[in-house]
Protein backbone atom coordinates (compact mmCIF):
# COMPACT_ATOMS: atom_id res chain seq x y z
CA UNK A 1 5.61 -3.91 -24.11
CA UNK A 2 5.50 -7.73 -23.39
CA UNK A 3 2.98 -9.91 -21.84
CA UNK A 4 4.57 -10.08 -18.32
CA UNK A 5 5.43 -6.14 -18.36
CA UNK A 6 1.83 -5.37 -19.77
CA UNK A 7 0.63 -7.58 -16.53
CA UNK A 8 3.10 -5.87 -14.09
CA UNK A 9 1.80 -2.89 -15.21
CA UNK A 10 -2.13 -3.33 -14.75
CA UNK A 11 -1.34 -4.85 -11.30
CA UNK A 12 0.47 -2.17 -9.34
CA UNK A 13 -1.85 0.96 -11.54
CA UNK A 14 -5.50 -1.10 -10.31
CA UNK A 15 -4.22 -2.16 -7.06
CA UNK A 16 -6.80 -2.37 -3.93
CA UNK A 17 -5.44 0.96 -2.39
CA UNK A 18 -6.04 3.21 -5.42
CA UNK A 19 -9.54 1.75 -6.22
CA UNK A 20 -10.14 2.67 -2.87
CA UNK A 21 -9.78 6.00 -2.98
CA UNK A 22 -11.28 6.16 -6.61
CA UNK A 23 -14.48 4.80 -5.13
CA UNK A 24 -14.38 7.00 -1.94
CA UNK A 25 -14.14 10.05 -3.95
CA UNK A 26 -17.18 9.93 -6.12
CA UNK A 27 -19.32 8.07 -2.89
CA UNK A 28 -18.86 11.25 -1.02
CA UNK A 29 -19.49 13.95 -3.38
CA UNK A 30 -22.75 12.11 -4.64
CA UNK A 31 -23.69 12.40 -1.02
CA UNK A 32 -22.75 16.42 -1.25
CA UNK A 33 -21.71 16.65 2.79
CA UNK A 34 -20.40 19.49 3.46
CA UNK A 35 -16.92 18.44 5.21
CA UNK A 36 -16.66 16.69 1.76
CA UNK A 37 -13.11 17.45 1.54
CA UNK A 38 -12.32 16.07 5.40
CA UNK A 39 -14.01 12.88 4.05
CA UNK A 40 -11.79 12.56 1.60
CA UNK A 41 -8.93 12.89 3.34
CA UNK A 42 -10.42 10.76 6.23
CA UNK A 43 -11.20 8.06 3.83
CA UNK A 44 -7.73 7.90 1.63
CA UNK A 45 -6.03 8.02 4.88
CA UNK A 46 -7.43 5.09 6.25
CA UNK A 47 -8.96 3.10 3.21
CA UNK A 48 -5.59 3.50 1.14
CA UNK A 49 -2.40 4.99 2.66
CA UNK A 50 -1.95 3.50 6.25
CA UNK A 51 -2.51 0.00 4.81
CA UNK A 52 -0.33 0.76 1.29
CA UNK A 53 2.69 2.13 3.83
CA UNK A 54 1.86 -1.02 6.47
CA UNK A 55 2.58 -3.01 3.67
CA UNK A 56 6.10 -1.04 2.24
CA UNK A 57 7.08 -1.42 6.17
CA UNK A 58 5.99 -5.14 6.08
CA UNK A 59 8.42 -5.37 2.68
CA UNK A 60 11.45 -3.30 4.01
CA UNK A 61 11.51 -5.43 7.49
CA UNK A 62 11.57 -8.72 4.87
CA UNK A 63 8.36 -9.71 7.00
CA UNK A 64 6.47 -10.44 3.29
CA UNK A 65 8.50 -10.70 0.33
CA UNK A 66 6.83 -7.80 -2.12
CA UNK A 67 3.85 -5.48 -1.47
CA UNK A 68 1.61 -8.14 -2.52
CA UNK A 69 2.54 -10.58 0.12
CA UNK A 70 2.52 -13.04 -2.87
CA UNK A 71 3.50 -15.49 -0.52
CA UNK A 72 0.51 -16.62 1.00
CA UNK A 73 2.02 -17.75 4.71
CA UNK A 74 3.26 -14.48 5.10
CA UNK A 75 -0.43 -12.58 4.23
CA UNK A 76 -1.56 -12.38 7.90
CA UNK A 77 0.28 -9.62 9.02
CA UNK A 78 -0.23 -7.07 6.14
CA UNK A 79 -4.14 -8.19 6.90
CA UNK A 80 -4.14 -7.44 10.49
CA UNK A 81 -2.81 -4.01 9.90
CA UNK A 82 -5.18 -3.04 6.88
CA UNK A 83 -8.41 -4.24 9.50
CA UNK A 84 -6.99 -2.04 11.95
CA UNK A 85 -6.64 1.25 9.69
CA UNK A 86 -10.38 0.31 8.54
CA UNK A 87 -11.61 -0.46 11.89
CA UNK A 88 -10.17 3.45 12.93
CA UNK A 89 -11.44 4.73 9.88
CA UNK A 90 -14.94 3.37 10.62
CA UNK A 91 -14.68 4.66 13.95
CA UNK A 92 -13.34 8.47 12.42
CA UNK A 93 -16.21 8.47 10.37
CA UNK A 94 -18.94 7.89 12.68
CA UNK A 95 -17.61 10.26 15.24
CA UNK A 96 -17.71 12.79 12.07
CA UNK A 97 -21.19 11.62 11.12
CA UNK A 98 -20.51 10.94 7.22
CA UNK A 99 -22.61 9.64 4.91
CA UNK A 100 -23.80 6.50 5.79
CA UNK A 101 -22.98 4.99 2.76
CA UNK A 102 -19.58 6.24 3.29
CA UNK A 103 -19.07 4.75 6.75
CA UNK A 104 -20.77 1.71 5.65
CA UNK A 105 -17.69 0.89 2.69
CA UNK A 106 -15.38 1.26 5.58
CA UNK A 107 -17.01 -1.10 7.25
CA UNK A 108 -17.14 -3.41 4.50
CA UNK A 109 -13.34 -3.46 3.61
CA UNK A 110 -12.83 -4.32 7.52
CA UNK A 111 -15.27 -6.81 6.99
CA UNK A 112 -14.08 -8.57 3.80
CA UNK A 113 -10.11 -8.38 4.96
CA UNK A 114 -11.63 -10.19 8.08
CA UNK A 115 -13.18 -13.15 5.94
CA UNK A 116 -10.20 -12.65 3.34
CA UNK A 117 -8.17 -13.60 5.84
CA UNK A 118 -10.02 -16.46 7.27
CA UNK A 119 -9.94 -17.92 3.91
CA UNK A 120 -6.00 -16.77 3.20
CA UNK A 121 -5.56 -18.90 6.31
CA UNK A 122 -5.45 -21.78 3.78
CA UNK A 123 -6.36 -20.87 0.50
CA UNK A 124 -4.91 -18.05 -1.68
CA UNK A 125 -7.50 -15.62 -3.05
CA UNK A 126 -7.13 -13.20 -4.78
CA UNK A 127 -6.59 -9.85 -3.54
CA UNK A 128 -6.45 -7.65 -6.38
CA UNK A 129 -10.11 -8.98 -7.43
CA UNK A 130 -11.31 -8.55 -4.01
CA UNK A 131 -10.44 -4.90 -4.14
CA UNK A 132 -11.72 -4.01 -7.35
CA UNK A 133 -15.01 -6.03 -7.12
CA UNK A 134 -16.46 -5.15 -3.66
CA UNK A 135 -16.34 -1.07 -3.94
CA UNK A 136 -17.89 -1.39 -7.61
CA UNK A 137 -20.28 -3.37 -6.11
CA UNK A 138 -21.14 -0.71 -3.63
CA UNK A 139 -21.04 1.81 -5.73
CA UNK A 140 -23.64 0.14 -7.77
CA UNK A 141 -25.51 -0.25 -4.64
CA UNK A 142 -25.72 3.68 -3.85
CA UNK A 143 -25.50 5.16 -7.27
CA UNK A 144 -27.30 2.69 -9.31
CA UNK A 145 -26.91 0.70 -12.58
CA UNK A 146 -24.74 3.34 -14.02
CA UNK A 147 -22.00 1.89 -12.73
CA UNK A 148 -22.27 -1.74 -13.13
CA UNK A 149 -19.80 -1.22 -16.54
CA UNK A 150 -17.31 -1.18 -14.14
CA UNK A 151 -17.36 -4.08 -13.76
CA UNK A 152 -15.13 -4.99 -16.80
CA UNK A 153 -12.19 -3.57 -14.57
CA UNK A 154 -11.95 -6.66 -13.48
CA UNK A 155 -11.14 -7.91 -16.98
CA UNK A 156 -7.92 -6.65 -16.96
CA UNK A 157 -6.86 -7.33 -13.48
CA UNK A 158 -8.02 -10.80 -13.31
CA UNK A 159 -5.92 -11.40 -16.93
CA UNK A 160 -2.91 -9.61 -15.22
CA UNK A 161 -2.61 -12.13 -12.29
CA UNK A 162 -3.50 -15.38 -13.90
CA UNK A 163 -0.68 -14.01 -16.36
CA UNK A 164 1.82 -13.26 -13.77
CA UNK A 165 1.50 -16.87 -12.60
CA UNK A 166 0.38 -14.76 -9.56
CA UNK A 167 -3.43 -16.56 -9.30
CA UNK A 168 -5.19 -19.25 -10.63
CA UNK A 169 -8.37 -18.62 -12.76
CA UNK A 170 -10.61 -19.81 -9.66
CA UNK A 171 -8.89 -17.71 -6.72
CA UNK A 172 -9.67 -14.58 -9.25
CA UNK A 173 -13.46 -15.72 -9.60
CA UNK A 174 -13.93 -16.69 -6.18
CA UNK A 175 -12.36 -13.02 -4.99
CA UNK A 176 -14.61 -11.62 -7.50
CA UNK A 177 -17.75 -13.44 -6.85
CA UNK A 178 -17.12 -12.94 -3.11
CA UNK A 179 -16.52 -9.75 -2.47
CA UNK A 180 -18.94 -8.57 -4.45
CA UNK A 181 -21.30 -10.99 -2.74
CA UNK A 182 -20.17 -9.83 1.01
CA UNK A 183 -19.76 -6.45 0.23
CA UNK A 184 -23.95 -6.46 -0.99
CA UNK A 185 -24.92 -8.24 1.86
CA UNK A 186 -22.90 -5.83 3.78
CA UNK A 187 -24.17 -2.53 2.49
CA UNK A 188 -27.90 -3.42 2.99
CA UNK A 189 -27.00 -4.25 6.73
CA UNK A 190 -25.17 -1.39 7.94
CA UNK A 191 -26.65 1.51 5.69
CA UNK A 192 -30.44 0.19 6.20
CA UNK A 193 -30.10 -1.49 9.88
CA UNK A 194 -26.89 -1.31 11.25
CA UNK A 195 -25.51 2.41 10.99
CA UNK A 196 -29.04 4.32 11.40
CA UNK A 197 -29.00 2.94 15.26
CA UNK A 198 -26.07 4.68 16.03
């Protein structure tokens, strides 16, 4: 396999939507609820599959050109209907009282798409670090140092984009650094301040 194929590769197998639900799965069943399953399904639903087929629509209406939206102009949309399948799935989960930790990574991919695409608005960051880095980061916030080493996911995906000509070095950092920043910030607000309240 070549360089380019290699890249495709690690691209569409650690894209945003399946790290989603990879992170959802093991947050919930560390917090042993016991509509655990319903979670789940709540959580892939709205953290991974509305946005992922939001997008194929997006792609088959030639609104963006691929299910990237590599075209940075065209990123609004696809963002728009992501924050709106978070925003429900925030709202699904507090009517269901999960985990708060759970609720609270909802509310943190709403939040980052919402500064993602502030920024996208004239500057193309990079998406694919964004949605690795940030649920790490929160699982390292609930389950400890134990996960930190997966952290060198983003290895891989941040080689696979500068590769595909798709990002430059800095818009991988800078979605890295960023979302791992906001998504911090964001899990100490709405697990120890926020979410509590309501």
């Amino acid at each position: 396999m070549d360089r380019k194929k290699l890249a495709t590769v690690i691209s569409a197998a650690l894209n945003a939507p399946l790290i989603a639900i990879l992170t959802f799965i093991p947050l919930i069943l560390s917090q042993q609820p016991p509509n655990a399953t319903t979670l789940i399904l709540i959580t892939t639903i709205f953290g991974a599959i509305l946005p992922l087929s939001s997008t194929y629509y997006l792609v088959r209406r030639g609104i963006i050109p691929d299910i990237y939206a590599s075209v940075r102009e065209t990123r609004t949309e696809p963002f728009l209907w992501a924050m709106a399948s978070y925003l429900l799935g925030v709202t699904v989960l507090l009517y269901l009282n999960a985990p708060l930790a759970v609720t609270a990574l909802m509310a943190c991919y709403f939040g980052n798409a919402v500064i993602m695409l502030t920024i996208t608005l004239r500057w193309k960051i990079s998406i694919h670090a964004v949605g690795v880095s940030g649920p790490i980061t929160a699982l390292v916030f609930q389950l400890g140092a134990k996960m930190i080493p997966l952290f060198f996911i983003l290895f891989p995906v941040a080689w696979a984009r500068v590769e595909l000509k798709a990002h430059s070095k800095r818009q991988v950092a800078a979605g890295a650094i960023l979302s791992g920043l906001l998504t911090w910030f964001q899990m100490v607000f709405y697990v120890n301040f926020l979410f509590p309240l309501m």
